[in-house]
C-alpha atoms as a PDB file:
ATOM      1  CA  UNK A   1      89.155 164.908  98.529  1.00  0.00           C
ATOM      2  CA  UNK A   2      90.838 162.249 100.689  1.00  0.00           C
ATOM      3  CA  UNK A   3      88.049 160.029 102.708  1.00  0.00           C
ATOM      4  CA  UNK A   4      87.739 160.525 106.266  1.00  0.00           C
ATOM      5  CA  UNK A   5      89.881 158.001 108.383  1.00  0.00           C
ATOM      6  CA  UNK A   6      89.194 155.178 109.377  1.00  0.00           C
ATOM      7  CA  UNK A   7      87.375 154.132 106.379  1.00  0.00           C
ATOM      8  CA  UNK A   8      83.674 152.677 107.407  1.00  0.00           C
ATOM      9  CA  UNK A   9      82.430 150.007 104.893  1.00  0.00           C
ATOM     10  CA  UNK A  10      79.037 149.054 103.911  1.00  0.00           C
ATOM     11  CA  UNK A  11      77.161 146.125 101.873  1.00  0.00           C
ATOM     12  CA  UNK A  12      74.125 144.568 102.481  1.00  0.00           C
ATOM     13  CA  UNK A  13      72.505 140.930 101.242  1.00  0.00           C
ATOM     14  CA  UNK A  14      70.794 138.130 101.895  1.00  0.00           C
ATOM     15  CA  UNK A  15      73.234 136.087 102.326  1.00  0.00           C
ATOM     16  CA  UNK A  16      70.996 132.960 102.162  1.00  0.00           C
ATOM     17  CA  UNK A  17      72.678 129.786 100.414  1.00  0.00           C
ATOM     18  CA  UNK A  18      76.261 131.007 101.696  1.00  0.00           C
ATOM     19  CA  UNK A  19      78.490 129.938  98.468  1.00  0.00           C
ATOM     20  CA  UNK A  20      81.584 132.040  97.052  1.00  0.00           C
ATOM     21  CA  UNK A  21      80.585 134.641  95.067  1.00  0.00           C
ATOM     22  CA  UNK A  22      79.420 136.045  98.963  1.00  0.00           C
ATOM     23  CA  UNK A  23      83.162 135.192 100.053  1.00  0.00           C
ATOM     24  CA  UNK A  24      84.522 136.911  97.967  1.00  0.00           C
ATOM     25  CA  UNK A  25      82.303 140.071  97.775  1.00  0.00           C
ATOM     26  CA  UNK A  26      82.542 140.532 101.300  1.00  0.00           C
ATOM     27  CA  UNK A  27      86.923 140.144 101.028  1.00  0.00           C
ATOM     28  CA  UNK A  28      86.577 142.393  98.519  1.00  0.00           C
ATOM     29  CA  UNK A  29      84.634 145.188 100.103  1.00  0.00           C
ATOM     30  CA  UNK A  30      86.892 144.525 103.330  1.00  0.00           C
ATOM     31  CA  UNK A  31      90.670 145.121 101.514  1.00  0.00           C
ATOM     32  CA  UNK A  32      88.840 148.381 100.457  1.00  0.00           C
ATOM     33  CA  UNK A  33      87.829 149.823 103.834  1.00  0.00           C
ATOM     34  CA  UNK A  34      88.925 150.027 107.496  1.00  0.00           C
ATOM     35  CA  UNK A  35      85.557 148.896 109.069  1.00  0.00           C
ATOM     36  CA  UNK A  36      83.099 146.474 107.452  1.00  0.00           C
ATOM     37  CA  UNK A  37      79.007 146.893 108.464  1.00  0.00           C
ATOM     38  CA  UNK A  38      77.182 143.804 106.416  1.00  0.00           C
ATOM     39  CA  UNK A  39      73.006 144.828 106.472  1.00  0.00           C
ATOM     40  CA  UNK A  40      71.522 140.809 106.647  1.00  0.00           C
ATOM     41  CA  UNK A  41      68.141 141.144 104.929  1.00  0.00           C
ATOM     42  CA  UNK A  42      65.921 139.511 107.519  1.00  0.00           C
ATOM     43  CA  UNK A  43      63.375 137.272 106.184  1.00  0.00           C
ATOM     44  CA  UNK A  44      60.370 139.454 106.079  1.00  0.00           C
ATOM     45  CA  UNK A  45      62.247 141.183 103.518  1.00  0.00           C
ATOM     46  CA  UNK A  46      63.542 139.438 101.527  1.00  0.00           C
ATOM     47  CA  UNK A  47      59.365 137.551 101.405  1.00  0.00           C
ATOM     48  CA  UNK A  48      58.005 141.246 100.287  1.00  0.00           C
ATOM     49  CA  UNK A  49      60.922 142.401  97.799  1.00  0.00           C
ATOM     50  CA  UNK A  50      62.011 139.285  96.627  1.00  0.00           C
ATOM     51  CA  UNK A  51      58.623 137.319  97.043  1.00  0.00           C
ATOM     52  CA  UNK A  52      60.361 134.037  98.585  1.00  0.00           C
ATOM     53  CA  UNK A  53      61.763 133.217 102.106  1.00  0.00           C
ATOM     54  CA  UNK A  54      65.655 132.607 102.622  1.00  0.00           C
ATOM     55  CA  UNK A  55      66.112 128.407 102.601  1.00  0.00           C
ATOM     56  CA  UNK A  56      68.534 129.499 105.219  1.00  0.00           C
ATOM     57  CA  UNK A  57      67.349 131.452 108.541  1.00  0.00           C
ATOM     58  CA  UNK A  58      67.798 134.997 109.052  1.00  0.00           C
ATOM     59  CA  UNK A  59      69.804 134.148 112.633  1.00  0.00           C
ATOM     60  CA  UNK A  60      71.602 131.535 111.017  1.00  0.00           C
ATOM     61  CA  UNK A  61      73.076 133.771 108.441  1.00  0.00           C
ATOM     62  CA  UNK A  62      73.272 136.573 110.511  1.00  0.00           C
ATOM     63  CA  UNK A  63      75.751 133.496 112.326  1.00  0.00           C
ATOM     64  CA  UNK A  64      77.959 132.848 109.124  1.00  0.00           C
ATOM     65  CA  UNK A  65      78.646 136.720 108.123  1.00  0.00           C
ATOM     66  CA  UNK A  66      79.440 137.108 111.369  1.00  0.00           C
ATOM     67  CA  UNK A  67      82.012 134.839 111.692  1.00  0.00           C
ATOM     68  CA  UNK A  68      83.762 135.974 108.807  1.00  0.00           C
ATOM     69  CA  UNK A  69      86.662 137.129 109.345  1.00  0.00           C
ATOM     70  CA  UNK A  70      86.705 140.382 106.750  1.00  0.00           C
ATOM     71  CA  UNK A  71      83.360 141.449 109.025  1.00  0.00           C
ATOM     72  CA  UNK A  72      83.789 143.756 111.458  1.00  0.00           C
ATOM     73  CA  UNK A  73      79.624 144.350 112.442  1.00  0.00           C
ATOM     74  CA  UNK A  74      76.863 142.730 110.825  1.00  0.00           C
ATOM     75  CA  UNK A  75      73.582 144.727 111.092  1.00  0.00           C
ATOM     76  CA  UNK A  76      70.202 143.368 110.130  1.00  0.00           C
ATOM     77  CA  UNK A  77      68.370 144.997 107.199  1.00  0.00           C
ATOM     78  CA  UNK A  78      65.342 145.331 107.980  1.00  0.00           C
ATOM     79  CA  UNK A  79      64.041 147.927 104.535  1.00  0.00           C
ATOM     80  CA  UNK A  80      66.105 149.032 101.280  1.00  0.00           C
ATOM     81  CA  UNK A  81      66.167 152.886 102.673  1.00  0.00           C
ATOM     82  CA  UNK A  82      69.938 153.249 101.904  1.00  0.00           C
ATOM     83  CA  UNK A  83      69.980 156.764 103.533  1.00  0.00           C
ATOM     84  CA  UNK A  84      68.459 155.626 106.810  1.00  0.00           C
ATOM     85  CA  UNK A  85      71.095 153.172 106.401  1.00  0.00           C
ATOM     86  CA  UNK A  86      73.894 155.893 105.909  1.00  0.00           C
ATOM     87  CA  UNK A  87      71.962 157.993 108.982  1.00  0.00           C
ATOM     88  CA  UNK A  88      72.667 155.096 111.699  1.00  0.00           C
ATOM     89  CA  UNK A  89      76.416 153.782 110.591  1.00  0.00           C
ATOM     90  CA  UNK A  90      78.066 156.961 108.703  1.00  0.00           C
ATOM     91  CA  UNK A  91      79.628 154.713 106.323  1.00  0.00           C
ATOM     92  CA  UNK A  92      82.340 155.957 103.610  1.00  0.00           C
ATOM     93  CA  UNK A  93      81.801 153.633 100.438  1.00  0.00           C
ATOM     94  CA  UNK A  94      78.780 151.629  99.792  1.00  0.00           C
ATOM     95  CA  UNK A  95      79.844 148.437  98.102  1.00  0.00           C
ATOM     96  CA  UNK A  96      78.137 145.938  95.900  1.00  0.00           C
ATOM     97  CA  UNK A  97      78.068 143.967  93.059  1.00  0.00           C
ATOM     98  CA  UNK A  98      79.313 145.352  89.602  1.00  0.00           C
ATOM     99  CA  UNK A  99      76.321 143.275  87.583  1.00  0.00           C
ATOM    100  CA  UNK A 100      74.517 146.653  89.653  1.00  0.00           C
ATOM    101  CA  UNK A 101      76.202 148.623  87.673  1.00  0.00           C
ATOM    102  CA  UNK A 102      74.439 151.224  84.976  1.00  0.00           C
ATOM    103  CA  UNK A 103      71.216 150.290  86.582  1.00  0.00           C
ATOM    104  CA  UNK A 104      68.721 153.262  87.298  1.00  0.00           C
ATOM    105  CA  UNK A 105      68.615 152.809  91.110  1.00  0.00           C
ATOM    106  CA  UNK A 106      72.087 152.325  91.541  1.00  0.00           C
ATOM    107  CA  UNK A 107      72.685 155.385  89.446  1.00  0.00           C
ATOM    108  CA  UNK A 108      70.159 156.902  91.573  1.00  0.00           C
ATOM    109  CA  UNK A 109      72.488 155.901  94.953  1.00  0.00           C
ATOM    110  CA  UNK A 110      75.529 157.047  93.433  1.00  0.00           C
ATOM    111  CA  UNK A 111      74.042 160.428  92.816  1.00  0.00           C
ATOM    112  CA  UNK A 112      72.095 161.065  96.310  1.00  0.00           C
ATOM    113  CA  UNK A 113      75.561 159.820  98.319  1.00  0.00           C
ATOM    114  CA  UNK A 114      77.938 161.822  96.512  1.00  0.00           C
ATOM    115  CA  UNK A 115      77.029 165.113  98.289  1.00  0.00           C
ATOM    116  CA  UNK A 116      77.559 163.583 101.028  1.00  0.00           C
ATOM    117  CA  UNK A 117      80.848 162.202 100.392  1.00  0.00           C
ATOM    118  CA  UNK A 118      80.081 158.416 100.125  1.00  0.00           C
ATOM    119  CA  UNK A 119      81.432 156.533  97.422  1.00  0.00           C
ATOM    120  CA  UNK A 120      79.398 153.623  95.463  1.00  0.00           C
ATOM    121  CA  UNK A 121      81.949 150.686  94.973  1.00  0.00           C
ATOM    122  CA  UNK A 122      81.385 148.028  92.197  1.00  0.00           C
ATOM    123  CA  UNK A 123      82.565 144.622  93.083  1.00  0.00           C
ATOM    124  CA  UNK A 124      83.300 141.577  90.558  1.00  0.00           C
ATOM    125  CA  UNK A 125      80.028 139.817  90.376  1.00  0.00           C
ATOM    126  CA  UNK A 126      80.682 135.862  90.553  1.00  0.00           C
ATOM    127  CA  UNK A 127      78.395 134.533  87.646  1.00  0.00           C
ATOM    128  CA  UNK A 128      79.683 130.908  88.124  1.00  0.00           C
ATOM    129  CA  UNK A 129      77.749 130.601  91.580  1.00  0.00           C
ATOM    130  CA  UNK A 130      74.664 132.881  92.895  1.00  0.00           C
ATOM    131  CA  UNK A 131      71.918 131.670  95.383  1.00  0.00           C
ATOM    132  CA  UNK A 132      69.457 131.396  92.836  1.00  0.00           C
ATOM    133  CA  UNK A 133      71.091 128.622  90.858  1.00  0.00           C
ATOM    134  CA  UNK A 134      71.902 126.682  94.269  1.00  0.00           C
ATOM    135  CA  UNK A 135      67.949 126.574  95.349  1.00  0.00           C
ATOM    136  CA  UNK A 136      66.912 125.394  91.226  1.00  0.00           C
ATOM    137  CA  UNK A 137      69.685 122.860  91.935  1.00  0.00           C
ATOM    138  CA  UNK A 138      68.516 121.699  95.351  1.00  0.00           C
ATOM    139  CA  UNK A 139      64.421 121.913  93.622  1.00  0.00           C
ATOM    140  CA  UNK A 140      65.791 119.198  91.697  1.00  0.00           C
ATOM    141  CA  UNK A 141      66.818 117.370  94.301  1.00  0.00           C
ATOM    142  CA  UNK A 142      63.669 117.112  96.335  1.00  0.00           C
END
């Protein structure tokens, strides 16, 4: 079946620590869609799922996806309900990182979005770079 026209987009991250593995997730996702939504995870968020506050602001990186030129509306993400998600922007693929891939809840997407017609896009995860080795690098800093 050939996806609806134009293509809608989706992807969703913190964001926090901009570096480019983000870059080029977010070109990626962009080449393979028409319009690209970007869910920021606000701050409260990212605290209860990931247990630590962005280094970087939620309205300051809500600022740098939006300026990005492959970003066509930046949204904020404000839970990890993927469907209520889906419900508000009607988007056509769902992208994110392939080091996702295989997983049980990602699995779990692909199955509840095929039905309706959403595809789950793996991107090239960029091991060389990730948020998480920029803050231990900046801990050793301070």
């Amino acid at each position: 079946m050939k996806p609806p026209s134009p293509i809608v987009g989706y992807t969703t991250g913190v964001f926090d620590l901009f570096h480019i593995g983000h870059v080029n997730l977010l070109r990626a996702a962009a080449q393979r869609c028409d319009t690209l939504v970007v869910g920021v995870t606000t701050d409260e968020l990212s605290l209860s799922r990931k247990g630590k506050t962005p280094v970087i602001p939620f309205a300051e990186r809500v600022e740098i996806v939006s300026s990005l030129r492959w970003v066509d509306h930046v949204v904020a993400q404000t839970s990890m309900d993927k469907r209520a998600a889906w419900d508000e922007i009607r988007f056509h693929r769902m992208f994110v990182g392939s080091d996702w891939k295989g997983t049980p809840s990602w699995d779990a997407f692909e199955q509840e979005f095929a039905p309706l017609g959403v595809e789950v896009v793996y991107l090239p995860y960029t091991q060389e770079t990730s948020s998480t080795i920029l803050r231990e690098a900046l801990s050793k800093l301070a």
